[in-house]
PDB file of N, CA and C in Angstrom:
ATOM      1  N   UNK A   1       0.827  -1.191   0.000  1.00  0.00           N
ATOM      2  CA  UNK A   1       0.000   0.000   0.000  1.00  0.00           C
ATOM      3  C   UNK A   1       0.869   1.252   0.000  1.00  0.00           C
ATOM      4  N   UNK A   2       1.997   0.977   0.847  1.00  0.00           N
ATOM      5  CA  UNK A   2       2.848   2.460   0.337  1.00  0.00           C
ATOM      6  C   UNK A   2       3.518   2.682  -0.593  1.00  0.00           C
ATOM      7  N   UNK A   3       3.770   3.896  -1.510  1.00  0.00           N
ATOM      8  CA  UNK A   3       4.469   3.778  -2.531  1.00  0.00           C
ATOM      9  C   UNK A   3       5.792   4.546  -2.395  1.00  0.00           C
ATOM     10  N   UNK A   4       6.171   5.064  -3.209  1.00  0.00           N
ATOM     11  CA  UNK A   4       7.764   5.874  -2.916  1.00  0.00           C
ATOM     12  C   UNK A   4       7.861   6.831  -2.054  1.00  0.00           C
ATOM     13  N   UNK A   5       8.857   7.245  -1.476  1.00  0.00           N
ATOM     14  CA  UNK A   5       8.908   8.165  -0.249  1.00  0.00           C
ATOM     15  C   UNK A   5       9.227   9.510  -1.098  1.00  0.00           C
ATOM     16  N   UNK A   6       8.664  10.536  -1.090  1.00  0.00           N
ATOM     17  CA  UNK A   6       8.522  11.749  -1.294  1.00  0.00           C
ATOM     18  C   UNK A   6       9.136  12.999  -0.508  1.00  0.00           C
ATOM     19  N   UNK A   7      10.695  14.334  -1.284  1.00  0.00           N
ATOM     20  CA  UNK A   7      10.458  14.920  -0.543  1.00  0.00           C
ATOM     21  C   UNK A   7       9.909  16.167   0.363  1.00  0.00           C
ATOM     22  N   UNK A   8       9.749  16.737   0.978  1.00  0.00           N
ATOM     23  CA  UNK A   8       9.006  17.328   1.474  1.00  0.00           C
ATOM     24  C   UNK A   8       9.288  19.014   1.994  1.00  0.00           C
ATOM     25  N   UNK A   9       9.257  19.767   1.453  1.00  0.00           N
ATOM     26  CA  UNK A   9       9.837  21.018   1.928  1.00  0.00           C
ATOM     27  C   UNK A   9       9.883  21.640   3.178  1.00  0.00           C
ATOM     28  N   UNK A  10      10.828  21.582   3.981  1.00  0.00           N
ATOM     29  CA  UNK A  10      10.799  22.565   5.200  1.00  0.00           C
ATOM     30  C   UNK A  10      11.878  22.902   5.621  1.00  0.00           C
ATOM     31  N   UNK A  11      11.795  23.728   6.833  1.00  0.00           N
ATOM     32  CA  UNK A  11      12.923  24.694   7.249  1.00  0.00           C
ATOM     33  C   UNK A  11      13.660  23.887   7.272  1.00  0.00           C
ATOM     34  N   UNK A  12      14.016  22.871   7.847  1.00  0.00           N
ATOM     35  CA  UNK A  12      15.404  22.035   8.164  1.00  0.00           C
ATOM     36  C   UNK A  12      15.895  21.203   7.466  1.00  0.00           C
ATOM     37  N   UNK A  13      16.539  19.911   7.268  1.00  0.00           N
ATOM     38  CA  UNK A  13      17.072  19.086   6.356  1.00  0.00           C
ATOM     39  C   UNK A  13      15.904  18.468   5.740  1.00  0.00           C
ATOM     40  N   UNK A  14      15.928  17.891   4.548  1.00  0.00           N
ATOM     41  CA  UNK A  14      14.956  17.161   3.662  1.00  0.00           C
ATOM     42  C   UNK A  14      14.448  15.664   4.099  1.00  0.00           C
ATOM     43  N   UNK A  15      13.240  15.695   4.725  1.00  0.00           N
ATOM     44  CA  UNK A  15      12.538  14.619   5.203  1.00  0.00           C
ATOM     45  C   UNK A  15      11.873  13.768   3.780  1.00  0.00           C
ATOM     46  N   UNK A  16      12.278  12.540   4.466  1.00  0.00           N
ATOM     47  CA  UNK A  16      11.338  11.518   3.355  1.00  0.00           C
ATOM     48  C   UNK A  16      10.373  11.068   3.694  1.00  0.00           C
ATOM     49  N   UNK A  17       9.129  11.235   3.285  1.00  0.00           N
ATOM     50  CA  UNK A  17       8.028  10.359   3.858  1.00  0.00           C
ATOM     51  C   UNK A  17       7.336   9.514   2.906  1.00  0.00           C
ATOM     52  N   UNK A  18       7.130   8.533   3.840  1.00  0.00           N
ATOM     53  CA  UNK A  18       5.951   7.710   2.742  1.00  0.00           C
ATOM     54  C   UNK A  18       4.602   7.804   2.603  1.00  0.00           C
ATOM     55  N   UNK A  19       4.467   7.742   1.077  1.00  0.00           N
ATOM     56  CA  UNK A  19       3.158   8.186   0.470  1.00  0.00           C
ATOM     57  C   UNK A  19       2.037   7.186   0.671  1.00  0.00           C
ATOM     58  N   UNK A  20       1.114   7.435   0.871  1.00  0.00           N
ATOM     59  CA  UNK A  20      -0.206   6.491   0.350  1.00  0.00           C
ATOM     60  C   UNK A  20      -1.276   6.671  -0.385  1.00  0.00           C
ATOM     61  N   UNK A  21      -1.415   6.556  -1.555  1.00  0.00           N
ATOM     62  CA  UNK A  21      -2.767   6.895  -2.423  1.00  0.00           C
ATOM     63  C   UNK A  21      -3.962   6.396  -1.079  1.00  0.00           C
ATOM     64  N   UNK A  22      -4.955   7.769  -1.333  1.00  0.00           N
ATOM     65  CA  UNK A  22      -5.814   7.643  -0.741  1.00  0.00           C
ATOM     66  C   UNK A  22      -6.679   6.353  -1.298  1.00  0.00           C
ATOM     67  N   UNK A  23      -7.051   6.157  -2.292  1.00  0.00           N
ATOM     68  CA  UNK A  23      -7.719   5.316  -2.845  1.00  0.00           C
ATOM     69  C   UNK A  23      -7.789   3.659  -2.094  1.00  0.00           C
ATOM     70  N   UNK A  24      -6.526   3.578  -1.775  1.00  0.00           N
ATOM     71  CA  UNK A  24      -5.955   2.395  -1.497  1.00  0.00           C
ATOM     72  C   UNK A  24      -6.692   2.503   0.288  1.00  0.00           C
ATOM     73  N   UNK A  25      -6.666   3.606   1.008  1.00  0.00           N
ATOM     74  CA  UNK A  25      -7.236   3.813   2.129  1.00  0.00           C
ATOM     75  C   UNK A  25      -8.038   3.619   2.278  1.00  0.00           C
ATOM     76  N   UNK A  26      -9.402   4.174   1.030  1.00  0.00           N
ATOM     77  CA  UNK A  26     -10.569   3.827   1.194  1.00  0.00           C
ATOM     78  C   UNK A  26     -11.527   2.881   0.482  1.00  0.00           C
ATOM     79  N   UNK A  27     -10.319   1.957  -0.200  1.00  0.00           N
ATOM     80  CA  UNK A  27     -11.275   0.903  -0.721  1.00  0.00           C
ATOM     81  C   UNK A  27     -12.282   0.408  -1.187  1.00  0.00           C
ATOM     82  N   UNK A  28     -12.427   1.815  -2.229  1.00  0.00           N
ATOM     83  CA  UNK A  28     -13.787   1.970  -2.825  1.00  0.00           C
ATOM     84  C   UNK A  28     -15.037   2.568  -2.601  1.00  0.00           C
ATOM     85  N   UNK A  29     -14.178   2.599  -1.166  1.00  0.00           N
ATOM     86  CA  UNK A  29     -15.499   3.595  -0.549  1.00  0.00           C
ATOM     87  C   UNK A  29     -15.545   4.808  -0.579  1.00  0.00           C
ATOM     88  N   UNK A  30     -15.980   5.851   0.529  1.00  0.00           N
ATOM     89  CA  UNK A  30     -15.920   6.798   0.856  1.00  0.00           C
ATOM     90  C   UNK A  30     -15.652   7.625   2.344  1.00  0.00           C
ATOM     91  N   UNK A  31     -15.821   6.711   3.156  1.00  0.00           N
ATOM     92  CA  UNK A  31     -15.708   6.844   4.851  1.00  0.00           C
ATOM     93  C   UNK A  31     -15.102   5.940   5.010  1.00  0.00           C
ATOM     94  N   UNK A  32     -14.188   5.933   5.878  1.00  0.00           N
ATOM     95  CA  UNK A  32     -13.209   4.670   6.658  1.00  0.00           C
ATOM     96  C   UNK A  32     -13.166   5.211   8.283  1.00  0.00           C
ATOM     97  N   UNK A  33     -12.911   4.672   9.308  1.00  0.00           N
ATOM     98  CA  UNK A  33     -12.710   4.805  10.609  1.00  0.00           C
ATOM     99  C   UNK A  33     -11.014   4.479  10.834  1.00  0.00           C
ATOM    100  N   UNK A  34     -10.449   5.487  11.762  1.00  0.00           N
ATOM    101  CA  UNK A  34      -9.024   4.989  11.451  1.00  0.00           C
ATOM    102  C   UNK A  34      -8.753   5.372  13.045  1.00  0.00           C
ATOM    103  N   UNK A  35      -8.167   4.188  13.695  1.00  0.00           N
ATOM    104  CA  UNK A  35      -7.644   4.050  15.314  1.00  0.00           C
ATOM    105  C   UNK A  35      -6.871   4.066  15.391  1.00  0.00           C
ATOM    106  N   UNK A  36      -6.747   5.800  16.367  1.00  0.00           N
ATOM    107  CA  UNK A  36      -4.871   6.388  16.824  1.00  0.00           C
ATOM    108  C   UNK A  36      -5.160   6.517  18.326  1.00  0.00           C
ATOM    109  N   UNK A  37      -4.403   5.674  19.278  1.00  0.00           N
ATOM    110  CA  UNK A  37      -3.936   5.831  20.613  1.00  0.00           C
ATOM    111  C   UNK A  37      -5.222   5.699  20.670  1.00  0.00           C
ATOM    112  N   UNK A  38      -6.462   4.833  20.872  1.00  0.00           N
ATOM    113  CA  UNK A  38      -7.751   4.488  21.896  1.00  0.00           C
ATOM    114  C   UNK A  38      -8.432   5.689  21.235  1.00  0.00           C
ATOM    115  N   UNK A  39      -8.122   6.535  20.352  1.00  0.00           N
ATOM    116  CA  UNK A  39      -9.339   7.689  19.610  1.00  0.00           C
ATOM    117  C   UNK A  39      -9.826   6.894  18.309  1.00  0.00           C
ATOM    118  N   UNK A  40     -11.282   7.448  17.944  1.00  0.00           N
ATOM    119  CA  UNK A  40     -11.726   6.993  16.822  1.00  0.00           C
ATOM    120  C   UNK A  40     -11.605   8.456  15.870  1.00  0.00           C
ATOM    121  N   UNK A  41     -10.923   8.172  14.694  1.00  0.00           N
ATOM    122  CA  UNK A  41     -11.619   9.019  13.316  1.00  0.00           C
ATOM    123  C   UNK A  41     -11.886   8.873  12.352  1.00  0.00           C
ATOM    124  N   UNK A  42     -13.065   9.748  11.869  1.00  0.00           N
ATOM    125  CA  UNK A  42     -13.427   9.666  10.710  1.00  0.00           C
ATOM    126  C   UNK A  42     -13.067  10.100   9.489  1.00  0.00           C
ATOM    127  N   UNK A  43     -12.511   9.419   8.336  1.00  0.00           N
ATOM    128  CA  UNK A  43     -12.014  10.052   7.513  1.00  0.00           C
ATOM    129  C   UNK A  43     -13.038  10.017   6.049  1.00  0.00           C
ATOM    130  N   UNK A  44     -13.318  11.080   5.510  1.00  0.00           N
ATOM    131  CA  UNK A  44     -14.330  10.729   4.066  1.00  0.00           C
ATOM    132  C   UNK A  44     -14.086  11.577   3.339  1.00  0.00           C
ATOM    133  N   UNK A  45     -14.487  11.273   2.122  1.00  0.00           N
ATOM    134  CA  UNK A  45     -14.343  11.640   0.729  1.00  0.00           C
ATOM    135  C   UNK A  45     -15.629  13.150   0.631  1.00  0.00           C
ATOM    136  N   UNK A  46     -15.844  14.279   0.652  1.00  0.00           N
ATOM    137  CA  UNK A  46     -16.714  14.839   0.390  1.00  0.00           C
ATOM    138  C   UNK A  46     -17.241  14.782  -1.121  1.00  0.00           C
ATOM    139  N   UNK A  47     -18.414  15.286  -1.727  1.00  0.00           N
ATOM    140  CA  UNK A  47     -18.844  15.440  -2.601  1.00  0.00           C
ATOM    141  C   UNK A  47     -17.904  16.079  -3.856  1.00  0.00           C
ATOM    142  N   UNK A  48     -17.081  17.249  -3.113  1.00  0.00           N
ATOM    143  CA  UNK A  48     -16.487  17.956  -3.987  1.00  0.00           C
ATOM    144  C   UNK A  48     -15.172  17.265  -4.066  1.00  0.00           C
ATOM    145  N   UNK A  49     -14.662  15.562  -3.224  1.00  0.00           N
ATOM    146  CA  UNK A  49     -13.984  15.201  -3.464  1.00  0.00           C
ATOM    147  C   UNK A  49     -12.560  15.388  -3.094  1.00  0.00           C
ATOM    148  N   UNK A  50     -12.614  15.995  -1.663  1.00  0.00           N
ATOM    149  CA  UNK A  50     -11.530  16.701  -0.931  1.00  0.00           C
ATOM    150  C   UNK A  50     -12.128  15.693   0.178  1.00  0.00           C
ATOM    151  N   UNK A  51     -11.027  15.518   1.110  1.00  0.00           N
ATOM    152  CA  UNK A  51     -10.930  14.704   2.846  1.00  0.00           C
ATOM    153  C   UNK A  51     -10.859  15.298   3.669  1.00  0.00           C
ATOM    154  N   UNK A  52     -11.831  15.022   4.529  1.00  0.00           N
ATOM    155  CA  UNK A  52     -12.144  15.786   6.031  1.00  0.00           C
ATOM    156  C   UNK A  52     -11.894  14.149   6.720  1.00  0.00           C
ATOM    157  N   UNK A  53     -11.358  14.862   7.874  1.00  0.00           N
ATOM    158  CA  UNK A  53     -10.842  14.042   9.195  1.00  0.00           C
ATOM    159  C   UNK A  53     -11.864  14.270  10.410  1.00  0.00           C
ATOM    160  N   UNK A  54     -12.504  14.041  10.631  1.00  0.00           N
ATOM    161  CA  UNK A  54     -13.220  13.778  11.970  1.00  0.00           C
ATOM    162  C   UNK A  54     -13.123  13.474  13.176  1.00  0.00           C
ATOM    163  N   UNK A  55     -13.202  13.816  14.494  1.00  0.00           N
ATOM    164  CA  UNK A  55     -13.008  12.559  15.552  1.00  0.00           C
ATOM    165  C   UNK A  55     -14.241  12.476  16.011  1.00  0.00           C
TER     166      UNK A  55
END
């Protein structure tokens, strides 16, 4: 699911991070639930096709 590490502009030395097509996140769907440290969020696809994060 991850693909190449990308880098990333900021003040200090050049960080690599790894990418993930959203697509692959949401599996066709549009809402997924995603568990960080005992919190629940919501992540979805809006209409206009941009991602809002929820808790």
């Amino acid at each position: 699911m991850l693909q190449n590490a990308v880098a990333v502009p900021s003040a200090g030395p050049a960080l690599s991070l790894p990418v993930v097509e959203s697509a692959g996140l949401m599996a066709g769907g549009r809402e997924i639930v995603i568990q960080h440290a005992g919190q629940s969020y919501r992540l979805r696809v809006t209409r206009a096709n941009k991602l809002i994060l929820t808790k």
